[in-house]
N, C-alpha and C. Protein backbone atom coordinates (compact mmCIF):
# COMPACT_ATOMS: atom_id res chain seq x y z
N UNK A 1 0.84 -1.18 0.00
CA UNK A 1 0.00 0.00 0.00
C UNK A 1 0.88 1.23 0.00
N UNK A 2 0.81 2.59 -1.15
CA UNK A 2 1.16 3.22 -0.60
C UNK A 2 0.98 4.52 0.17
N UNK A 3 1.81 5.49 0.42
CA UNK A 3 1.63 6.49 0.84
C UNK A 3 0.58 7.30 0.49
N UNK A 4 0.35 8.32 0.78
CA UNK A 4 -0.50 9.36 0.10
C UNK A 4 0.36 10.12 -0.03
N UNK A 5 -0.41 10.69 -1.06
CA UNK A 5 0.60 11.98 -2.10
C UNK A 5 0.30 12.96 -0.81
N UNK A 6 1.50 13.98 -1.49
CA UNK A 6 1.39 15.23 -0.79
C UNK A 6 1.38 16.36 -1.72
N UNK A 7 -0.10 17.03 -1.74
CA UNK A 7 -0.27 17.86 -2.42
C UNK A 7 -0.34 19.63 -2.76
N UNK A 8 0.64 19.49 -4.01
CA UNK A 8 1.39 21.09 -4.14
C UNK A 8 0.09 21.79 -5.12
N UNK A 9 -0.76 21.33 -5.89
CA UNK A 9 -1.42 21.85 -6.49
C UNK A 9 -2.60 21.79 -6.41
N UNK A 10 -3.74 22.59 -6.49
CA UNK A 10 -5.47 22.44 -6.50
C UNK A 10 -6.11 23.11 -7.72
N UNK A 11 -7.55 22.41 -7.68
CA UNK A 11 -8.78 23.11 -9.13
C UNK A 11 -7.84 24.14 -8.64
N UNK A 12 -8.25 25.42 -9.93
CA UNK A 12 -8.49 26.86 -9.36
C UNK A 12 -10.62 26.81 -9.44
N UNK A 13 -10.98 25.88 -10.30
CA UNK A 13 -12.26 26.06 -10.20
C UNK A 13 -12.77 24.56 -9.97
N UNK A 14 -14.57 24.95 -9.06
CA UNK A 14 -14.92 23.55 -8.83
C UNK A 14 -14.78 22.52 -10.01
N UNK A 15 -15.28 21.60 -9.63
CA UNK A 15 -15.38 20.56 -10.27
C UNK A 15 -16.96 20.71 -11.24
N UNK A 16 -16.72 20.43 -12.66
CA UNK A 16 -17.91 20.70 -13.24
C UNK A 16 -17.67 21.52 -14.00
N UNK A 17 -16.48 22.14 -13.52
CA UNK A 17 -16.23 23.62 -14.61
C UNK A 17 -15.23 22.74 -15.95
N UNK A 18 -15.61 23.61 -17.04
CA UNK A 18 -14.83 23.44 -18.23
C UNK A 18 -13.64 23.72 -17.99
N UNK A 19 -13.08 25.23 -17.43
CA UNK A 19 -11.81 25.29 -16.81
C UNK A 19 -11.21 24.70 -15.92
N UNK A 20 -9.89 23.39 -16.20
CA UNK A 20 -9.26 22.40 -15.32
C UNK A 20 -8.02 23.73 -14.69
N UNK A 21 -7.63 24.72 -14.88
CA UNK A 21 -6.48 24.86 -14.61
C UNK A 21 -6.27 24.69 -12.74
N UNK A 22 -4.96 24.95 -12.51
CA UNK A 22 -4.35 24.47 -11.24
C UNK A 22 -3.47 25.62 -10.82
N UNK A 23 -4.00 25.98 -9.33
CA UNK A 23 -2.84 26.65 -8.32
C UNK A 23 -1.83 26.16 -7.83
N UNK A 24 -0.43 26.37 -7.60
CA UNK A 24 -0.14 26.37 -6.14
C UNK A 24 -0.66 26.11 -4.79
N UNK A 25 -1.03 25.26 -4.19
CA UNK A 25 -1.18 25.28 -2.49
C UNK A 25 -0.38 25.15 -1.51
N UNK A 26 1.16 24.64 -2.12
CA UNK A 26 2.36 24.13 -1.38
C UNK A 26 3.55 25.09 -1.59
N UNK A 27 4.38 24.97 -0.94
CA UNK A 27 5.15 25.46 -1.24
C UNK A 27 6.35 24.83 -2.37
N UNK A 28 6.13 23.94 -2.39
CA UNK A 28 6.82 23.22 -3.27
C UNK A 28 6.14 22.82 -4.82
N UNK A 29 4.92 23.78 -4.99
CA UNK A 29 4.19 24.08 -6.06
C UNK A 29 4.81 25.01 -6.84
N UNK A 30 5.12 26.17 -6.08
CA UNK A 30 5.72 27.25 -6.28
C UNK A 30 7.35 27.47 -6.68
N UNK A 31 7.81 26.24 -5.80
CA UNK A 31 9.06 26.07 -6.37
C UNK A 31 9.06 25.41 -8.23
N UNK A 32 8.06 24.49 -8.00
CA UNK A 32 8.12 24.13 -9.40
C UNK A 32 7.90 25.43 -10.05
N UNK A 33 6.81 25.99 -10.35
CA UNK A 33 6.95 27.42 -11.14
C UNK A 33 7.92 28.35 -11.12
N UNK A 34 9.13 28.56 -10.14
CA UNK A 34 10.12 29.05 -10.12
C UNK A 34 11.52 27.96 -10.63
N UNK A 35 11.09 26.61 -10.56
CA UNK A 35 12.20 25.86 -11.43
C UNK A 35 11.58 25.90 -13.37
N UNK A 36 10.55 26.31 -13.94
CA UNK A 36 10.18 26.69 -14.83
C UNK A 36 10.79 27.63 -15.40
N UNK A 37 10.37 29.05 -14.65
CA UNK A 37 11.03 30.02 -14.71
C UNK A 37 12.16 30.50 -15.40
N UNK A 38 12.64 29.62 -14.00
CA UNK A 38 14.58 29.61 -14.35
C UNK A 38 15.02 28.86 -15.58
N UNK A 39 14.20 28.29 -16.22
CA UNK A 39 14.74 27.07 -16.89
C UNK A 39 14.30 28.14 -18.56
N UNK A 40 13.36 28.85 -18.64
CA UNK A 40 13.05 29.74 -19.14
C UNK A 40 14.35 30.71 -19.36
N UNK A 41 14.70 31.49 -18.28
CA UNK A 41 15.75 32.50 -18.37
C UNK A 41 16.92 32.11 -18.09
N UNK A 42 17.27 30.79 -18.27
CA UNK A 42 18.86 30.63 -18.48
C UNK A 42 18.50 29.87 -20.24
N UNK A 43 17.27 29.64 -20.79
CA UNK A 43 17.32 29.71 -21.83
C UNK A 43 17.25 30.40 -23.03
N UNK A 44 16.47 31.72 -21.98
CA UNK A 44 17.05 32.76 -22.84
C UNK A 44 18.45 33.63 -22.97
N UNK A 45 19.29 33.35 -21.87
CA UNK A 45 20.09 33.80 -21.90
C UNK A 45 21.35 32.76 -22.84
N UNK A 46 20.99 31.55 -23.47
CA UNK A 46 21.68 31.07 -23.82
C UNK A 46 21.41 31.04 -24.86
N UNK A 47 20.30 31.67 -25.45
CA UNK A 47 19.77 32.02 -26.94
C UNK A 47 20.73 33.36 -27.14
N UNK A 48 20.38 34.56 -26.14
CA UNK A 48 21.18 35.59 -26.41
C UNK A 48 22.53 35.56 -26.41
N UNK A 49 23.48 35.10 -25.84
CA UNK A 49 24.89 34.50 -25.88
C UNK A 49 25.54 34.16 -27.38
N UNK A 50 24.41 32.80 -27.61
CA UNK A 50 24.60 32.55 -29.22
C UNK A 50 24.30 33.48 -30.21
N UNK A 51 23.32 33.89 -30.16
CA UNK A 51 22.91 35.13 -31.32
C UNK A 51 23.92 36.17 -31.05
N UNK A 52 24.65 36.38 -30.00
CA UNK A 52 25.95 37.59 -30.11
C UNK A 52 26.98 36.50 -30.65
N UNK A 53 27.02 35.37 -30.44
CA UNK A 53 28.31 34.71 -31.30
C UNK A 53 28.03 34.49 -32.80
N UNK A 54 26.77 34.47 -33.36
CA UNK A 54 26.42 34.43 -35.14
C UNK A 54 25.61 32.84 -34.75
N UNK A 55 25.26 32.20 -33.71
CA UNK A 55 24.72 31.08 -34.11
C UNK A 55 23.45 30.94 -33.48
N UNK A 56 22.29 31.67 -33.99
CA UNK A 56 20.39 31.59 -33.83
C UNK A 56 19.95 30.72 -33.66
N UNK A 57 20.29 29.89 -35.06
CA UNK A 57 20.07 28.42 -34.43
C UNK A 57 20.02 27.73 -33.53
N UNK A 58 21.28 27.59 -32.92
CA UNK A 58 21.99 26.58 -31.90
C UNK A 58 20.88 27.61 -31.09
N UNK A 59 20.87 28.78 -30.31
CA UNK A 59 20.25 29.33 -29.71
C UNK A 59 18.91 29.42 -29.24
N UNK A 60 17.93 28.86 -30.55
CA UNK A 60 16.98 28.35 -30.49
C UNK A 60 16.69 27.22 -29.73
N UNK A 61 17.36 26.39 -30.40
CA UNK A 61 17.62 24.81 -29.72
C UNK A 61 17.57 24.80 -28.17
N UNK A 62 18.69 25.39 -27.90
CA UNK A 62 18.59 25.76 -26.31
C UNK A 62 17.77 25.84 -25.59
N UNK A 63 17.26 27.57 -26.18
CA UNK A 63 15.90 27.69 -26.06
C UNK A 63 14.77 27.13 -25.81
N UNK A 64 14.55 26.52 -26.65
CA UNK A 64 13.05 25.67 -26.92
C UNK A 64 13.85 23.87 -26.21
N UNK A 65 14.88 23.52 -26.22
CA UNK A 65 15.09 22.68 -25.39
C UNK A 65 14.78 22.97 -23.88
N UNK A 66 15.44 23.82 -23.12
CA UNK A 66 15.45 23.85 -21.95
C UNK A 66 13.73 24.66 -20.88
N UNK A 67 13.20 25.59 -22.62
CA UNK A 67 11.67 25.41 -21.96
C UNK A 67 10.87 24.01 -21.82
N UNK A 68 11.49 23.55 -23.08
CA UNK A 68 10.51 22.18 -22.72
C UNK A 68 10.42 21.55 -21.84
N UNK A 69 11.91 21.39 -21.19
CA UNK A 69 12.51 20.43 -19.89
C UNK A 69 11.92 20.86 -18.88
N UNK A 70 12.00 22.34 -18.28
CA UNK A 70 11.07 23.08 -17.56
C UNK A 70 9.63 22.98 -17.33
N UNK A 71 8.54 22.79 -18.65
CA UNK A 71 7.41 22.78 -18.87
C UNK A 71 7.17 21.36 -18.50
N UNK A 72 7.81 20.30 -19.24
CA UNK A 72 7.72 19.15 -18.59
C UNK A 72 7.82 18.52 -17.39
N UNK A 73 8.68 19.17 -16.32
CA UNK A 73 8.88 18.81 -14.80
C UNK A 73 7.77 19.50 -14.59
N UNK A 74 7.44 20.55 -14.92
CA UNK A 74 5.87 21.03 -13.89
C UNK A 74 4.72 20.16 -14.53
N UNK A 75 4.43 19.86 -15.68
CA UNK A 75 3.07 19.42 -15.80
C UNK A 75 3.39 18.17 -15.10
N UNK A 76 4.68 17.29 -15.00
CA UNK A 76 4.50 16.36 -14.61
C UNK A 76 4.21 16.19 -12.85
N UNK A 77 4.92 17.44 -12.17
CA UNK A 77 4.79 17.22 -10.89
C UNK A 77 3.22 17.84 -10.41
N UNK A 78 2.22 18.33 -11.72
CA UNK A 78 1.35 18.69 -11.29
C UNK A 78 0.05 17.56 -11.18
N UNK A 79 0.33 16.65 -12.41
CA UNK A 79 -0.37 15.38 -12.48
C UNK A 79 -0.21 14.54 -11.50
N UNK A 80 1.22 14.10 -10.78
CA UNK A 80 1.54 13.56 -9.45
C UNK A 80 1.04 14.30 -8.25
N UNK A 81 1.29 15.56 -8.47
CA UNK A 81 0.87 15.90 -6.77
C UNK A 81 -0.18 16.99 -6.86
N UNK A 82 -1.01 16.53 -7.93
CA UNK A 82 -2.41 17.66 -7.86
C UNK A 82 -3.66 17.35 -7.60
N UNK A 83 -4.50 17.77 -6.96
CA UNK A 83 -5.69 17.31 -6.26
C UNK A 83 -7.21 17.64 -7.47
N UNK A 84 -7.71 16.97 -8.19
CA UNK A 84 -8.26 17.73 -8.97
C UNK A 84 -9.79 17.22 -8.62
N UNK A 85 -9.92 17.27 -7.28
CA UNK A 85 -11.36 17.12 -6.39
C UNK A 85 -11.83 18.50 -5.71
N UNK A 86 -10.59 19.22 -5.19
CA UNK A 86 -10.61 20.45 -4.18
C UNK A 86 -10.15 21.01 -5.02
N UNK A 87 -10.64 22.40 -4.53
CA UNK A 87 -10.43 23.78 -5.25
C UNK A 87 -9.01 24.72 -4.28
N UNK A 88 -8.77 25.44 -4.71
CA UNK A 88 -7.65 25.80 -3.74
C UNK A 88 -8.04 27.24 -2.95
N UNK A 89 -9.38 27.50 -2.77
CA UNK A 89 -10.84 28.24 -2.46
C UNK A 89 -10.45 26.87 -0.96
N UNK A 90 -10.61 25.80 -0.84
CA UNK A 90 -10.86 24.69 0.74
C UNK A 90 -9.59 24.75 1.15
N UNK A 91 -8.59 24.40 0.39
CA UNK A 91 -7.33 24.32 0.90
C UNK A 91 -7.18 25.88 1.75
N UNK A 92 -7.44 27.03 1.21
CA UNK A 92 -7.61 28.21 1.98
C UNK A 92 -8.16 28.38 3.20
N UNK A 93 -9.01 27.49 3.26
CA UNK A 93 -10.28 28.06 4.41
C UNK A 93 -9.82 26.73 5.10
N UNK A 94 -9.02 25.40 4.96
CA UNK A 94 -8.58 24.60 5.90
C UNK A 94 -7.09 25.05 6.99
N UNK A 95 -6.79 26.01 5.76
CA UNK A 95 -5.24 26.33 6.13
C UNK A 95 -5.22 27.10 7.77
């Protein structure tokens, strides 16, 4: 048997709604959106680096590599540790 998850993310709306998106409730929700972030602006900074050396390309790559890597650790830690029963409206009013 295992554990129970421990959960960094909630609905932002009830259940029923067309809109699935997801908050933060943890603090370690938030870190994911700040390991995004970062993964974002050291990819842009490694786009800009290259485009001052003549190579856009390669810069791109980077780019769009290291958002992906970013985008991918959050959706994935949001599917693992997201509650998509509670709204983050209960998690508030439990806190």
């Amino acid at each position: 048997m295992s554990a129970p998850q421990e959960i960094w993310f909630a609905r932002r709306f009830p259940v029923g709604d067309a809109r699935s998106s997801v908050a933060p409730v943890h603090w370690k929700g938030w870190m994911m959106f700040a390991v995004f972030l970062a993964c974002m602006a050291v990819g842009a900074l490694g786009f800009a680096l290259s485009a001052i050396g003549g190579k856009i390309i390669w810069g791109l790559v980077v780019f769009a590599a290291l958002t992906a890597m970013g985008a991918g650790m959050l959706l994935i830690s949001v599917v693992q540790h997201g509650d998509q029963q509670r709204t983050v409206e209960e998690y508030k009013k439990n806190a």
